[in-house]
C-alpha atoms as a PDB file:
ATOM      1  CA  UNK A   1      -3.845  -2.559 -14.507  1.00  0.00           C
ATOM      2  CA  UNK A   2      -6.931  -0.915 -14.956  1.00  0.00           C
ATOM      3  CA  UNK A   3      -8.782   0.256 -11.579  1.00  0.00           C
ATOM      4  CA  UNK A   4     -12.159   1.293 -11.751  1.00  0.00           C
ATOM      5  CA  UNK A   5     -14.542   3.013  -9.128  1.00  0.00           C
ATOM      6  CA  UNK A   6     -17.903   3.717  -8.536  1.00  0.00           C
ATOM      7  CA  UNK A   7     -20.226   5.492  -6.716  1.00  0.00           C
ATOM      8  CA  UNK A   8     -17.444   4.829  -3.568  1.00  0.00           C
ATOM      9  CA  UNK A   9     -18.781   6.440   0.140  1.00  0.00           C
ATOM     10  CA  UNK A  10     -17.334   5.530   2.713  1.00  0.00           C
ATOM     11  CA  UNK A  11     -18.479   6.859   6.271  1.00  0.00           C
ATOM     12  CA  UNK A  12     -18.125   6.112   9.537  1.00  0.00           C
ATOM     13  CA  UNK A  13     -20.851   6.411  12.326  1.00  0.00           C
ATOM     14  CA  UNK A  14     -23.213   8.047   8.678  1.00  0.00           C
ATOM     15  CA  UNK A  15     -20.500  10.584   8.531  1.00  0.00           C
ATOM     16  CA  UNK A  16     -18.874  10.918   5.022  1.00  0.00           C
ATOM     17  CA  UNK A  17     -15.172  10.218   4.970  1.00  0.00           C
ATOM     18  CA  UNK A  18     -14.598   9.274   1.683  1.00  0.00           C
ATOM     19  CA  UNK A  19     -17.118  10.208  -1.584  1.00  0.00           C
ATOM     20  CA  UNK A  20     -15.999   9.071  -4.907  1.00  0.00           C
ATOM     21  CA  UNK A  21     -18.635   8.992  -7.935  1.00  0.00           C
ATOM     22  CA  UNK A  22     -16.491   7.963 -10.657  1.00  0.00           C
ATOM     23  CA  UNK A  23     -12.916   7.571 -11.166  1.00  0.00           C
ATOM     24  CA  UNK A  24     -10.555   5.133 -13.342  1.00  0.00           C
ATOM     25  CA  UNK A  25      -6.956   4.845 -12.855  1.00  0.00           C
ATOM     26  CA  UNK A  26      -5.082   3.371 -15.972  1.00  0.00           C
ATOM     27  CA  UNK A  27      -1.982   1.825 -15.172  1.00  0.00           C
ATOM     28  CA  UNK A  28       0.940   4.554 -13.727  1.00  0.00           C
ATOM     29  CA  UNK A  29       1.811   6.150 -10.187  1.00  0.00           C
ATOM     30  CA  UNK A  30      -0.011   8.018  -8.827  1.00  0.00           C
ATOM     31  CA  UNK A  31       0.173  10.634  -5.938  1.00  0.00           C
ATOM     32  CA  UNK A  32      -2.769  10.760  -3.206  1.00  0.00           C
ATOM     33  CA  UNK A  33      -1.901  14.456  -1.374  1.00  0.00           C
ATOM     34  CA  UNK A  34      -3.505  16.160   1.187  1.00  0.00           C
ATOM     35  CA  UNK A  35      -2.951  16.779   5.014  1.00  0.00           C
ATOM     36  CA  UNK A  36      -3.407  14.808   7.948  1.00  0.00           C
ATOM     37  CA  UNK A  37      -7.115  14.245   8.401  1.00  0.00           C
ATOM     38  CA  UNK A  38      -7.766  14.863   4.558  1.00  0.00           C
ATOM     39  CA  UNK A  39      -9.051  10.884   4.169  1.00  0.00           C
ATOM     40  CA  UNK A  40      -5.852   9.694   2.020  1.00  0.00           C
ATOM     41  CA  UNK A  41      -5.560   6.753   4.764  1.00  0.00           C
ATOM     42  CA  UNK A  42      -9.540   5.886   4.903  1.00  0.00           C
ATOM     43  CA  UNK A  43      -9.340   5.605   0.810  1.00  0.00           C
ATOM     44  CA  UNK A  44      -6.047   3.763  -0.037  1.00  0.00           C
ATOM     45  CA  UNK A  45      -7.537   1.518   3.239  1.00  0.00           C
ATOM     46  CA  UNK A  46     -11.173   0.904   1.235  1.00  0.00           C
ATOM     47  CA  UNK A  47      -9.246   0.351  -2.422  1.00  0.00           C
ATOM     48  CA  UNK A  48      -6.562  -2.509  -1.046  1.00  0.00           C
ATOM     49  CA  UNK A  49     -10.262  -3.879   0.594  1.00  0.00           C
ATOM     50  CA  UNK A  50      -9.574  -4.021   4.507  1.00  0.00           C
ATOM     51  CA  UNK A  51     -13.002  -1.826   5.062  1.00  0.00           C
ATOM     52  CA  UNK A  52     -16.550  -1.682   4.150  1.00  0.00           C
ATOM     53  CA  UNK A  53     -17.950   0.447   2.189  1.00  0.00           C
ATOM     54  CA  UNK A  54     -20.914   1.133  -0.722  1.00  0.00           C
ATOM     55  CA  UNK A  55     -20.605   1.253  -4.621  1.00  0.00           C
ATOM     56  CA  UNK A  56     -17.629  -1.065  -6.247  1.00  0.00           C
ATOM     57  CA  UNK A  57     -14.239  -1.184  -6.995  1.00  0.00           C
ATOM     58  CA  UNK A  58     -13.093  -3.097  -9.928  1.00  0.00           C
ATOM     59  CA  UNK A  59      -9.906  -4.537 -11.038  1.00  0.00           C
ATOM     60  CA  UNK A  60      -8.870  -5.531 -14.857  1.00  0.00           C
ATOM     61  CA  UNK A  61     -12.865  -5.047 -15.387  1.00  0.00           C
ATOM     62  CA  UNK A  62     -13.216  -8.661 -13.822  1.00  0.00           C
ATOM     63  CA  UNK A  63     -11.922  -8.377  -9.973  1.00  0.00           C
ATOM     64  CA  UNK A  64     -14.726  -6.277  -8.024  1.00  0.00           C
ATOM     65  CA  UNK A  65     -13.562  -6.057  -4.360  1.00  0.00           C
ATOM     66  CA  UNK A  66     -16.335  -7.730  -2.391  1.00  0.00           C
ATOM     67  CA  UNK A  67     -17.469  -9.842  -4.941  1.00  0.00           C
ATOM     68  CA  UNK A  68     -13.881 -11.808  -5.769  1.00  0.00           C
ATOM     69  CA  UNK A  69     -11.891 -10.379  -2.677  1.00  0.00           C
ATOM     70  CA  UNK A  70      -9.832 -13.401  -2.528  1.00  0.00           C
ATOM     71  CA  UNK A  71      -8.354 -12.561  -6.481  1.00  0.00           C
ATOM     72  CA  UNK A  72      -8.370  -8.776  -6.111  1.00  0.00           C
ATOM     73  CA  UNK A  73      -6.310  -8.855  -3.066  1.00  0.00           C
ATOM     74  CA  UNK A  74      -3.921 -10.874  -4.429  1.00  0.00           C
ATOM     75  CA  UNK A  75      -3.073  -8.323  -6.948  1.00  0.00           C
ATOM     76  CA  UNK A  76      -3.705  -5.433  -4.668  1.00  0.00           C
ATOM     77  CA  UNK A  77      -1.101  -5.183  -2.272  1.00  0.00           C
ATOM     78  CA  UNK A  78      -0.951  -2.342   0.770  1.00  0.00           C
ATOM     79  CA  UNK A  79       1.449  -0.755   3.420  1.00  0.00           C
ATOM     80  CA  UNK A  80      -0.114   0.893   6.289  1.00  0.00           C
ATOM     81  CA  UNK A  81       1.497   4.278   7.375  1.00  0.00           C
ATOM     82  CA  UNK A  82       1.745   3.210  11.462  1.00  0.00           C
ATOM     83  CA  UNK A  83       1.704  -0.301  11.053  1.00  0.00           C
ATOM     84  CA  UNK A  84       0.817  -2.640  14.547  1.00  0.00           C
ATOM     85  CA  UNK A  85       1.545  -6.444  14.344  1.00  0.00           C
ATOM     86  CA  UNK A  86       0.947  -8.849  17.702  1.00  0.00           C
ATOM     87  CA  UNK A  87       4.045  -8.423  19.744  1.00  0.00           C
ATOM     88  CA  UNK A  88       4.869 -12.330  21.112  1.00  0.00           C
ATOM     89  CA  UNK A  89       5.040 -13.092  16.426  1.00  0.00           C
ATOM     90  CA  UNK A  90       8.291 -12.241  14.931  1.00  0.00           C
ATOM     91  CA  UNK A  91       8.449 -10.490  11.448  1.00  0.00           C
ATOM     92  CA  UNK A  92       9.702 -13.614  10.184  1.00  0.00           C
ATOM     93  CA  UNK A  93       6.177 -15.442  11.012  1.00  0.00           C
ATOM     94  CA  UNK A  94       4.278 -12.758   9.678  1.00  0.00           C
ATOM     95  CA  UNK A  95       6.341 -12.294   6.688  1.00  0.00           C
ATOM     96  CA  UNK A  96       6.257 -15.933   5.706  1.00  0.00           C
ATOM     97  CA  UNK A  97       2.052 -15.797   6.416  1.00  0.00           C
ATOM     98  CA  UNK A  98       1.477 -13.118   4.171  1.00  0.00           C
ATOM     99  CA  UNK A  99       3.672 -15.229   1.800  1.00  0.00           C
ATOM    100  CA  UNK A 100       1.899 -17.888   1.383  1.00  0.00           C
ATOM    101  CA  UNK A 101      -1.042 -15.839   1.043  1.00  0.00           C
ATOM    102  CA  UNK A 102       0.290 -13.829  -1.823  1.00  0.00           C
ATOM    103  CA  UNK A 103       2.313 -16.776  -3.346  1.00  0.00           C
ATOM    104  CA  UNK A 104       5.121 -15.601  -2.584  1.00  0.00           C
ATOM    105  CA  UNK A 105       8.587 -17.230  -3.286  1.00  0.00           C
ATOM    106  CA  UNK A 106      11.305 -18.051  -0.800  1.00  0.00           C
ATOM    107  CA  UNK A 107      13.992 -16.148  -2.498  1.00  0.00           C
ATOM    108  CA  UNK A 108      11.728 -13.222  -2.672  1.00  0.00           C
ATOM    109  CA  UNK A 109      10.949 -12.732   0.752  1.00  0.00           C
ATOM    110  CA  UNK A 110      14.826 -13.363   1.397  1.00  0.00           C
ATOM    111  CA  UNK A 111      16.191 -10.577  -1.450  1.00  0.00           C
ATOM    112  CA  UNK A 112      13.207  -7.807  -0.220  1.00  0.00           C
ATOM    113  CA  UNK A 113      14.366  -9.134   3.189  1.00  0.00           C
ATOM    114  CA  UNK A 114      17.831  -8.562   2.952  1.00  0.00           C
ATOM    115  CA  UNK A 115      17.352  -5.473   0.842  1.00  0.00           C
ATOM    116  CA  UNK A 116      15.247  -3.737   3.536  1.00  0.00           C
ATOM    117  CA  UNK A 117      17.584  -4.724   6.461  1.00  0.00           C
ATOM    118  CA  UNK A 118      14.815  -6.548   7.912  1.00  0.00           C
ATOM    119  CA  UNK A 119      16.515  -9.844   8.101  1.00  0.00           C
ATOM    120  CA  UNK A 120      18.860  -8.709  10.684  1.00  0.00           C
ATOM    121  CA  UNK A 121      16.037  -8.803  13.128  1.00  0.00           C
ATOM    122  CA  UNK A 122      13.414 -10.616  11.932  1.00  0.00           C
ATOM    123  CA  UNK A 123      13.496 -13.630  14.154  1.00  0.00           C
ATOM    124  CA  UNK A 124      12.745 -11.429  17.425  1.00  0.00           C
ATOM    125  CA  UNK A 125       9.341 -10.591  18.279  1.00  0.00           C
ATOM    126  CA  UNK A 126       7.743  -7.423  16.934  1.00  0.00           C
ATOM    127  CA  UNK A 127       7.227  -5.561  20.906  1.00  0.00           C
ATOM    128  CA  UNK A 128      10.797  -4.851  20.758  1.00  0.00           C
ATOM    129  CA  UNK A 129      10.737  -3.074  17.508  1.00  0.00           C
ATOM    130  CA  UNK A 130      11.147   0.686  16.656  1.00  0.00           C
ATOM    131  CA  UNK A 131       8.443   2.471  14.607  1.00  0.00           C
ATOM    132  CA  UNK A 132      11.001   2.207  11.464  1.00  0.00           C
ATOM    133  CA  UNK A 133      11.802  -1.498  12.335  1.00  0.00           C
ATOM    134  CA  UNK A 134       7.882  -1.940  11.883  1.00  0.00           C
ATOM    135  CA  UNK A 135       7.375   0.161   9.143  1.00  0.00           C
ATOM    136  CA  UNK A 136      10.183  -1.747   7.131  1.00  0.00           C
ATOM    137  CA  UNK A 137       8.212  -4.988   7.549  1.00  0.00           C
ATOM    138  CA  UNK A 138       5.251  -3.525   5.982  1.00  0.00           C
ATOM    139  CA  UNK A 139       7.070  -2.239   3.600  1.00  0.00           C
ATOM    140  CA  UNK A 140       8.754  -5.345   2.470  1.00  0.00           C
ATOM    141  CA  UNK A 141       5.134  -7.319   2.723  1.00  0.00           C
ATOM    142  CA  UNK A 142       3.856  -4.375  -0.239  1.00  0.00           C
ATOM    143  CA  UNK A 143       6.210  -5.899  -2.723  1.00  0.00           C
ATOM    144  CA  UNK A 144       5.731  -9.738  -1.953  1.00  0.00           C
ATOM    145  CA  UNK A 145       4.142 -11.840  -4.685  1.00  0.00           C
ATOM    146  CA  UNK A 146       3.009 -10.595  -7.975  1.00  0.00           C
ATOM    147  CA  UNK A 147       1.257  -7.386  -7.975  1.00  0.00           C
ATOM    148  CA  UNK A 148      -0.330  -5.401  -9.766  1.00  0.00           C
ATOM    149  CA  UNK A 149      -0.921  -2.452  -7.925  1.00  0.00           C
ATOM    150  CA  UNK A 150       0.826  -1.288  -4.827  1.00  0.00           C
ATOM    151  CA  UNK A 151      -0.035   1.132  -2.617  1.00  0.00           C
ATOM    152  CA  UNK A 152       1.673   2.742  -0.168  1.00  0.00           C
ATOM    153  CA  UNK A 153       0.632   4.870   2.964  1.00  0.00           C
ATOM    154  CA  UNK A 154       2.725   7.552   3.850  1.00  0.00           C
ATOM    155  CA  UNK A 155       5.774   5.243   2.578  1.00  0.00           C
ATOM    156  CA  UNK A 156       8.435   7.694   3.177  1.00  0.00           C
ATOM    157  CA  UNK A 157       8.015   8.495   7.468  1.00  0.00           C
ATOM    158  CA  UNK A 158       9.764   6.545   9.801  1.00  0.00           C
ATOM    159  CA  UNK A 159      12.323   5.457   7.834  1.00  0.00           C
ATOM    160  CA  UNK A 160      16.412   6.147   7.532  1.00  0.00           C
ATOM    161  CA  UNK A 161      17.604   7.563   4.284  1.00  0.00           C
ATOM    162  CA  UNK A 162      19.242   4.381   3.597  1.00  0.00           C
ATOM    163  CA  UNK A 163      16.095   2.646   3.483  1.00  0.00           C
ATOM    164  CA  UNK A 164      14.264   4.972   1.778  1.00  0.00           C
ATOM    165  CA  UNK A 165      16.674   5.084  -1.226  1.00  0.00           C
ATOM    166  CA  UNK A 166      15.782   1.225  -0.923  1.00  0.00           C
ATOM    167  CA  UNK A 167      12.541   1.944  -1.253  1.00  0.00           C
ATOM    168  CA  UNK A 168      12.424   4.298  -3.741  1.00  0.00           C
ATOM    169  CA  UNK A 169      14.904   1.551  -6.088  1.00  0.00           C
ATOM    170  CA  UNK A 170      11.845  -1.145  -5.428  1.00  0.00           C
ATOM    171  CA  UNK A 171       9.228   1.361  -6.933  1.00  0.00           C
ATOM    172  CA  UNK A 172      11.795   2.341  -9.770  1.00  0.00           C
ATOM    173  CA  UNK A 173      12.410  -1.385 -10.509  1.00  0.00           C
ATOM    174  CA  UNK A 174       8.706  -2.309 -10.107  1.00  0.00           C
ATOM    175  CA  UNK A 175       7.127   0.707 -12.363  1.00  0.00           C
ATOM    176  CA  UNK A 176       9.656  -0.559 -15.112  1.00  0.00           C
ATOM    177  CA  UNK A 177       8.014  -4.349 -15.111  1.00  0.00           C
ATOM    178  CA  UNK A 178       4.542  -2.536 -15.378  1.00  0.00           C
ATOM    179  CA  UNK A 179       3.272  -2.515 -11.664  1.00  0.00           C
ATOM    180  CA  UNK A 180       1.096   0.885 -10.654  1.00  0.00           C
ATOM    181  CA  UNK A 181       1.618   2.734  -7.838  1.00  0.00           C
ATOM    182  CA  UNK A 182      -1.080   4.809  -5.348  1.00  0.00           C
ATOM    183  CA  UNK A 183       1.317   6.710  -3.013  1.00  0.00           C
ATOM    184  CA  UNK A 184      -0.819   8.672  -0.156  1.00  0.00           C
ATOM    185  CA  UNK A 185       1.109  11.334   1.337  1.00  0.00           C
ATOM    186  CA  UNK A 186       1.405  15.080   2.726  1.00  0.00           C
ATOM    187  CA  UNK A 187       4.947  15.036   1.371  1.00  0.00           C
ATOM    188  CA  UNK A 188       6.308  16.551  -1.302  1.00  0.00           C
ATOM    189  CA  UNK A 189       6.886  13.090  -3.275  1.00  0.00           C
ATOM    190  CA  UNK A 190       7.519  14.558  -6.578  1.00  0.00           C
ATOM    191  CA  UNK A 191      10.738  15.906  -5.121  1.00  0.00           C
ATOM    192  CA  UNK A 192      12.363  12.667  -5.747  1.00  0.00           C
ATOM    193  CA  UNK A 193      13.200  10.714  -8.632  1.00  0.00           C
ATOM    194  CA  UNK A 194      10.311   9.182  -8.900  1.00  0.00           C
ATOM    195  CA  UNK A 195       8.155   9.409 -12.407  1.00  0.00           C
ATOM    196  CA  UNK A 196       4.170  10.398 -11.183  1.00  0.00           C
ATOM    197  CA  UNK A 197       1.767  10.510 -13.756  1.00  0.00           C
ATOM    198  CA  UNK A 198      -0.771  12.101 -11.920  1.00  0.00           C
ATOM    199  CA  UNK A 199      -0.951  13.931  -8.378  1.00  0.00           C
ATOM    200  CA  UNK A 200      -4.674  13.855  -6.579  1.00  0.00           C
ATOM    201  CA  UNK A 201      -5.798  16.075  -4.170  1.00  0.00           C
ATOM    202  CA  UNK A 202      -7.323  14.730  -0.750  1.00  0.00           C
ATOM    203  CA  UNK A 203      -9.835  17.178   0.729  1.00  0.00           C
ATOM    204  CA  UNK A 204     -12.332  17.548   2.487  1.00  0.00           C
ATOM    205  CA  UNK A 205     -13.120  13.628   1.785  1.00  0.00           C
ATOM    206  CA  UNK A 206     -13.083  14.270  -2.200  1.00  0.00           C
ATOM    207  CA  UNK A 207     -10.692  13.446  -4.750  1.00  0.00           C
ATOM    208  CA  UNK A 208     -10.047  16.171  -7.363  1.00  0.00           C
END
């Protein structure tokens, strides 16, 4: 994996949220830190290609964002850090969706399923779910399909320890078959056991 960007800005009503001249990310983990409000959200948002924005990103030097979306996002998969789903679908529906989308198997969605504890209530709509019930879904949607970079908002709030040492196992298991990693978060991520090649700082709408 080989993620290349370019003259990124991203703004919202002209103001600047995100400016990124140059950067290339070779294939690894990598940390996104900064506080709340830093722009870690707005940028791993912009590089799994749910916003607008100016300048390119580029995948494999072949897969520029706006220009093959329906390739890049295939191989660019993302977790939001509050995620929101219609309330009357179940996690089930929009599980097997997404799926489909991402080519997906059966027994995948079933083992992340089962592995996450999301198949104990997957079949009831998502209004009756916590904030970690909901997070867990989006979680589990991250790792569906084949690809080749993941990236993860915030991954580690909302959660139980039990499903976070789930979720740290996935990322273990994934870095070893080659998949990178963008984790955005104000905590202290290298405390765990995870290997991070590189940790960027968020500020002020700059990455350093």
């Amino acid at each position: 994996m080989l993620l290349t960007i370019d003259n990124l800005r991203k703004a919202y009503h002209d103001t600047p949220i995100i400016t990124i001249p140059s950067l290339a990310l070779n294939p690894g983990t990598y940390w996104f830190r900064g506080i709340n409000g830093s722009g870690k959200s707005t940028l791993l948002r912009t590089l799994a290609g749910m916003l607008p924005f100016e300048g390119s990103i580029t995948l494999d030097g072949q897969y520029e964002v706006n220009r093959h979306p329906v390739p890049y996002r295939l191989r660019v998969n993302y977790a939001e850090a509050e995620p929101l789903y219609p309330d009357f679908l179940s996690a089930h529906d929009i599980i097997r969706f997404v799926g489909k989308a991402k080519q997906a198997t059966s027994e995948q969605i079933a083992s992340l399923a089962e592995r996450l504890g999301v198949d104990t209530y997957w079949h009831k709509p998502t209004g009756t779910y916590s904030s970690g019930m909901m997070k867990k879904v989006a979680l589990l949607m991250a790792f569906l399909g084949q690809p080749a970079l993941i990236l993860l908002d915030e991954p580690l709030t909302t959660i139980d320890d039990r499903a976070a040492q789930t979720l740290l196992a996935l990322i273990q298991e994934h870095q070893a078959r080659g998949v990178s990693f963008g984790l955005a978060s104000h905590q202290d991520v290298g405390q765990t056991e995870l290997v991070i090649d590189r940790v960027f700082l968020v500020e002020n709408g700059e990455v350093y």
